[in-house]
Protein backbone atom coordinates (compact mmCIF):
# COMPACT_ATOMS: atom_id res chain seq x y z
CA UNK A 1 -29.92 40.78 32.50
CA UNK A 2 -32.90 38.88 33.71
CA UNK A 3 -33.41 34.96 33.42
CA UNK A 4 -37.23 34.23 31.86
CA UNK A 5 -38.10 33.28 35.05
CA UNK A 6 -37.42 36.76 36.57
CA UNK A 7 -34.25 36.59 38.48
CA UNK A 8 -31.59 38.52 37.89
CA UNK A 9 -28.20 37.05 36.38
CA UNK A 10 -24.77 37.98 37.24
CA UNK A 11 -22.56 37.45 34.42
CA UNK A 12 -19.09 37.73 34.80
CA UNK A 13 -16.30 38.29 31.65
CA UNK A 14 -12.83 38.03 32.46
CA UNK A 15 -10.40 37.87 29.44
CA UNK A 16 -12.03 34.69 27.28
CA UNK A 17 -14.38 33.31 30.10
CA UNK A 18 -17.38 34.29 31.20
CA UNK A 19 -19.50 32.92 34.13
CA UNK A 20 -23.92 33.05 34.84
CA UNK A 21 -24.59 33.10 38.69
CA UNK A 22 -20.21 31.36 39.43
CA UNK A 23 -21.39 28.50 36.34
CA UNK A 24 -18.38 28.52 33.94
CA UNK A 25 -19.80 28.64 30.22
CA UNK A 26 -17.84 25.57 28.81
CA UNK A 27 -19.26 25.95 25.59
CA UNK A 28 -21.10 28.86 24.16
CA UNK A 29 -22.44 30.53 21.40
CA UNK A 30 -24.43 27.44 20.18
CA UNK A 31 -27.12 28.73 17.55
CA UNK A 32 -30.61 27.75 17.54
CA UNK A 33 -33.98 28.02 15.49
CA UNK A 34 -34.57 30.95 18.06
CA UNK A 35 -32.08 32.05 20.02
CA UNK A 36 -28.40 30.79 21.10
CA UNK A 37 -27.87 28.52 23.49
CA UNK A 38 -24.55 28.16 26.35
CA UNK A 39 -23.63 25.01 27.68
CA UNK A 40 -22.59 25.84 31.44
CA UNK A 41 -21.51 23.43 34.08
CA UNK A 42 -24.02 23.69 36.80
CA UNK A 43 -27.86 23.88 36.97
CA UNK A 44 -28.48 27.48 38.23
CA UNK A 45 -30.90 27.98 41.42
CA UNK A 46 -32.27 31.00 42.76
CA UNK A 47 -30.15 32.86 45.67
CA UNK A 48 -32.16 33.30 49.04
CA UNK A 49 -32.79 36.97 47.97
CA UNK A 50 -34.44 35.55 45.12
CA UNK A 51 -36.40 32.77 46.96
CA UNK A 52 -37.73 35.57 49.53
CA UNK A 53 -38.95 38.27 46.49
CA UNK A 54 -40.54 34.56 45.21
CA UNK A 55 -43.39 34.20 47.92
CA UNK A 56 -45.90 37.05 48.71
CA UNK A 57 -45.10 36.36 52.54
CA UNK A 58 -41.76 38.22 52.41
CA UNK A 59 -42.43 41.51 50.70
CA UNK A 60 -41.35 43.37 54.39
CA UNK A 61 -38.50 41.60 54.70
CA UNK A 62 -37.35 42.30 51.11
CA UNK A 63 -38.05 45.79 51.16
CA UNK A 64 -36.07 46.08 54.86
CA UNK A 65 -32.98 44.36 52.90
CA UNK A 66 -32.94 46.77 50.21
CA UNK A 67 -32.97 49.45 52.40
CA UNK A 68 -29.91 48.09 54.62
CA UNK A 69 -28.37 47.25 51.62
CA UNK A 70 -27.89 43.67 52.30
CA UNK A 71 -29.62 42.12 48.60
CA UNK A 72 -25.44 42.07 47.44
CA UNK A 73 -24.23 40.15 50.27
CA UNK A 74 -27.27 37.66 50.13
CA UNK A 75 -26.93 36.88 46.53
CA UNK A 76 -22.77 36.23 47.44
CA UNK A 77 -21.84 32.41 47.85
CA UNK A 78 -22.87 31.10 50.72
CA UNK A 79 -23.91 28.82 52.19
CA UNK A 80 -26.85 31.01 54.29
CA UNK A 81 -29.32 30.26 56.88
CA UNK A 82 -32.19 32.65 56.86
CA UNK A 83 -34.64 32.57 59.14
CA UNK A 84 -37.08 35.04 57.32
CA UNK A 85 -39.92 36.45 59.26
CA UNK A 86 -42.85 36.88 57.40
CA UNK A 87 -45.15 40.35 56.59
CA UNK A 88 -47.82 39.40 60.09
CA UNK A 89 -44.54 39.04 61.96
CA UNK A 90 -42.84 42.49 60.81
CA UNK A 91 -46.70 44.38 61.31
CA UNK A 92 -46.51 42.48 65.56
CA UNK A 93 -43.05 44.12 65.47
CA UNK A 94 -44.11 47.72 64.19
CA UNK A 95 -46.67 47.18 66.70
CA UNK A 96 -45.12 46.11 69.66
CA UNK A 97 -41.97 49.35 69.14
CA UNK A 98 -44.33 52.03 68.40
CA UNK A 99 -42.62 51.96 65.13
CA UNK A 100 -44.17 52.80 61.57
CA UNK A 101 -42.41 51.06 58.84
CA UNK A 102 -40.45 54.02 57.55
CA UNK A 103 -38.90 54.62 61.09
CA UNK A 104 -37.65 51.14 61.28
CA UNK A 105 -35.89 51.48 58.26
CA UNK A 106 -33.98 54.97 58.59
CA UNK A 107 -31.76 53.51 61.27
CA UNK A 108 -29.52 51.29 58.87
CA UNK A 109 -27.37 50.21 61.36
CA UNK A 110 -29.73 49.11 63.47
CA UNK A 111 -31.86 47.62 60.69
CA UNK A 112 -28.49 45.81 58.98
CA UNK A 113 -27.87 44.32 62.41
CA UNK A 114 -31.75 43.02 63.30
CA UNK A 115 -31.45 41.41 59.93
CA UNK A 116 -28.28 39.90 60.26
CA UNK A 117 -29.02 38.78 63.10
CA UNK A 118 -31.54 36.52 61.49
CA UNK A 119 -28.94 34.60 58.89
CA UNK A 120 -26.56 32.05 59.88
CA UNK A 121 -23.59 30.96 57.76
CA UNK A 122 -24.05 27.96 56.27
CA UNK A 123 -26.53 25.86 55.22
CA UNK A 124 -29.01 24.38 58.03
CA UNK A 125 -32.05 22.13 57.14
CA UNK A 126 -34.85 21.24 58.81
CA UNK A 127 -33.92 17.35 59.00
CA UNK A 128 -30.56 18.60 59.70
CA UNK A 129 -31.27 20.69 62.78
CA UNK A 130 -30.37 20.37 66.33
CA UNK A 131 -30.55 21.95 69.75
CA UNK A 132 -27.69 24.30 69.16
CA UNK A 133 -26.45 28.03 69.86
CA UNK A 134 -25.64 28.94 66.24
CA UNK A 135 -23.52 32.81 66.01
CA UNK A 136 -25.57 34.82 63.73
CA UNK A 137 -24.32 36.87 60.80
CA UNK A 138 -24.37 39.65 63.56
CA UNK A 139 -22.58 38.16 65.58
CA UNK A 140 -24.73 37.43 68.60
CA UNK A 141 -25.72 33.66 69.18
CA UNK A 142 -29.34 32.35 68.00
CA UNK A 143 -30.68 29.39 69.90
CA UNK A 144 -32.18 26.37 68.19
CA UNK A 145 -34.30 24.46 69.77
CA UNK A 146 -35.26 21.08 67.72
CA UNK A 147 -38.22 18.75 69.23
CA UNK A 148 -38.86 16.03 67.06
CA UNK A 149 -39.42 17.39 63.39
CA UNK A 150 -40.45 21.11 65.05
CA UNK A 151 -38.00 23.97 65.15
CA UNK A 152 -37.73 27.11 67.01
CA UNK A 153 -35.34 29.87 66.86
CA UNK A 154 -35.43 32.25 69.72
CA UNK A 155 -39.07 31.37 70.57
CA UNK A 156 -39.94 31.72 67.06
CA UNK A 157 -41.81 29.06 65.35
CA UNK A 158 -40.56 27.80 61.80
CA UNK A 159 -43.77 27.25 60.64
CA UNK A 160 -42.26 26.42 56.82
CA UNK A 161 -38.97 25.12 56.07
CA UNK A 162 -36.36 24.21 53.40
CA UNK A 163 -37.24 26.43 50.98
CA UNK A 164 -33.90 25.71 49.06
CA UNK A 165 -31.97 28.22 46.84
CA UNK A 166 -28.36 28.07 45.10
CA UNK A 167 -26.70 29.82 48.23
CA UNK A 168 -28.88 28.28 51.26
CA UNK A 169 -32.13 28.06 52.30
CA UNK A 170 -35.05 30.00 54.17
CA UNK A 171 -37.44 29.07 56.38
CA UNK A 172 -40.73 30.95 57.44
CA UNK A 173 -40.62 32.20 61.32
CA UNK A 174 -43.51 33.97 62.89
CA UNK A 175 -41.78 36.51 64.69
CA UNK A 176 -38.66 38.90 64.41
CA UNK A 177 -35.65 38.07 65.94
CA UNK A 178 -33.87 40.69 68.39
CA UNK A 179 -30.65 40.84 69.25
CA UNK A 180 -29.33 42.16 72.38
CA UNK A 181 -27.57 45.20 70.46
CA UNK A 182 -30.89 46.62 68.62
């Protein structure tokens, strides 16, 4: 099922309990004028899949997810890091390979690990950020290069940050990320 808002719920039934998004319903099946309400014990956010299929900036990078079949491990716990390169940055990519946007997503190996390589496990804000070699989800390292409140990521600008979501947080970056291996 879907929440009003759009995003999709996971709920979870095992013997007597059941659990929306990892919240525990402590007390449900409390009837209303219109509809019936569950008390659970945790304000549910959006997962970083969710947060990226929010903003009209991402629609590349959604699609490429789907088609590497990462959307199940990005809506998992967390924390993640992603460092989410918007559509202009995906169309210089295309551009720069030779690459329409079909043939960079037949290669699912490939595409998994350019995409991976863009998340980091945990949960890294802006404030929060250092000068640091970071190991991707990949595997490979990322480096971070804080200067004052300004971040970069391989060369890549974060040009809009802390966009926060129940299992991390994204932030814009104006190019895609390669890893040695792609």
């Amino acid at each position: 099922p879907a929440s009003v808002e759009g995003s999709d719920l996971n709920l979870v039934k095992t013997g007597a309990d059941l659990t929306v998004n990892g919240a525990v319903v402590a007390k449900g099946d409390m009837q209303s004028g219109n509809g019936v309400v569950h008390h659970i014990d945790m304000v549910l956010m959006p997962n970083v899949v969710e947060v990226a299929k929010s903003s009209s900036d991402f629609t590349s990078l959604v699609e490429a997810l789907i088609a590497a079949d990462l959307v199940t491990t990005l809506i998992g716990a967390g924390p993640f890091t992603v460092f989410a390169p918007t559509n202009p940055a995906f169309a210089q990519y295309l551009g720069d390979t030779g690459k329409t946007f079909d043939e960079f997503k037949a290669d699912k190996d490939a595409l998994a690990a350019l995409l991976k390589y863009h998340v980091v496990s945990g949960k890294v804000m802006l404030s929060a950020a250092t000068t640091s070699t970071p190991a991707s989800v990949e595997g490979s390292d990322l480096n971070l290069v804080k200067t004052g409140a300004d971040l970069t990521v391989n060369g890549a600008v974060v040009a809009k940050g802390d966009m926060q979501s129940g299992n991390g947080v994204v932030h814009h970056i104006d190019m895609v990320l390669m890893p040695n291996v792609v």
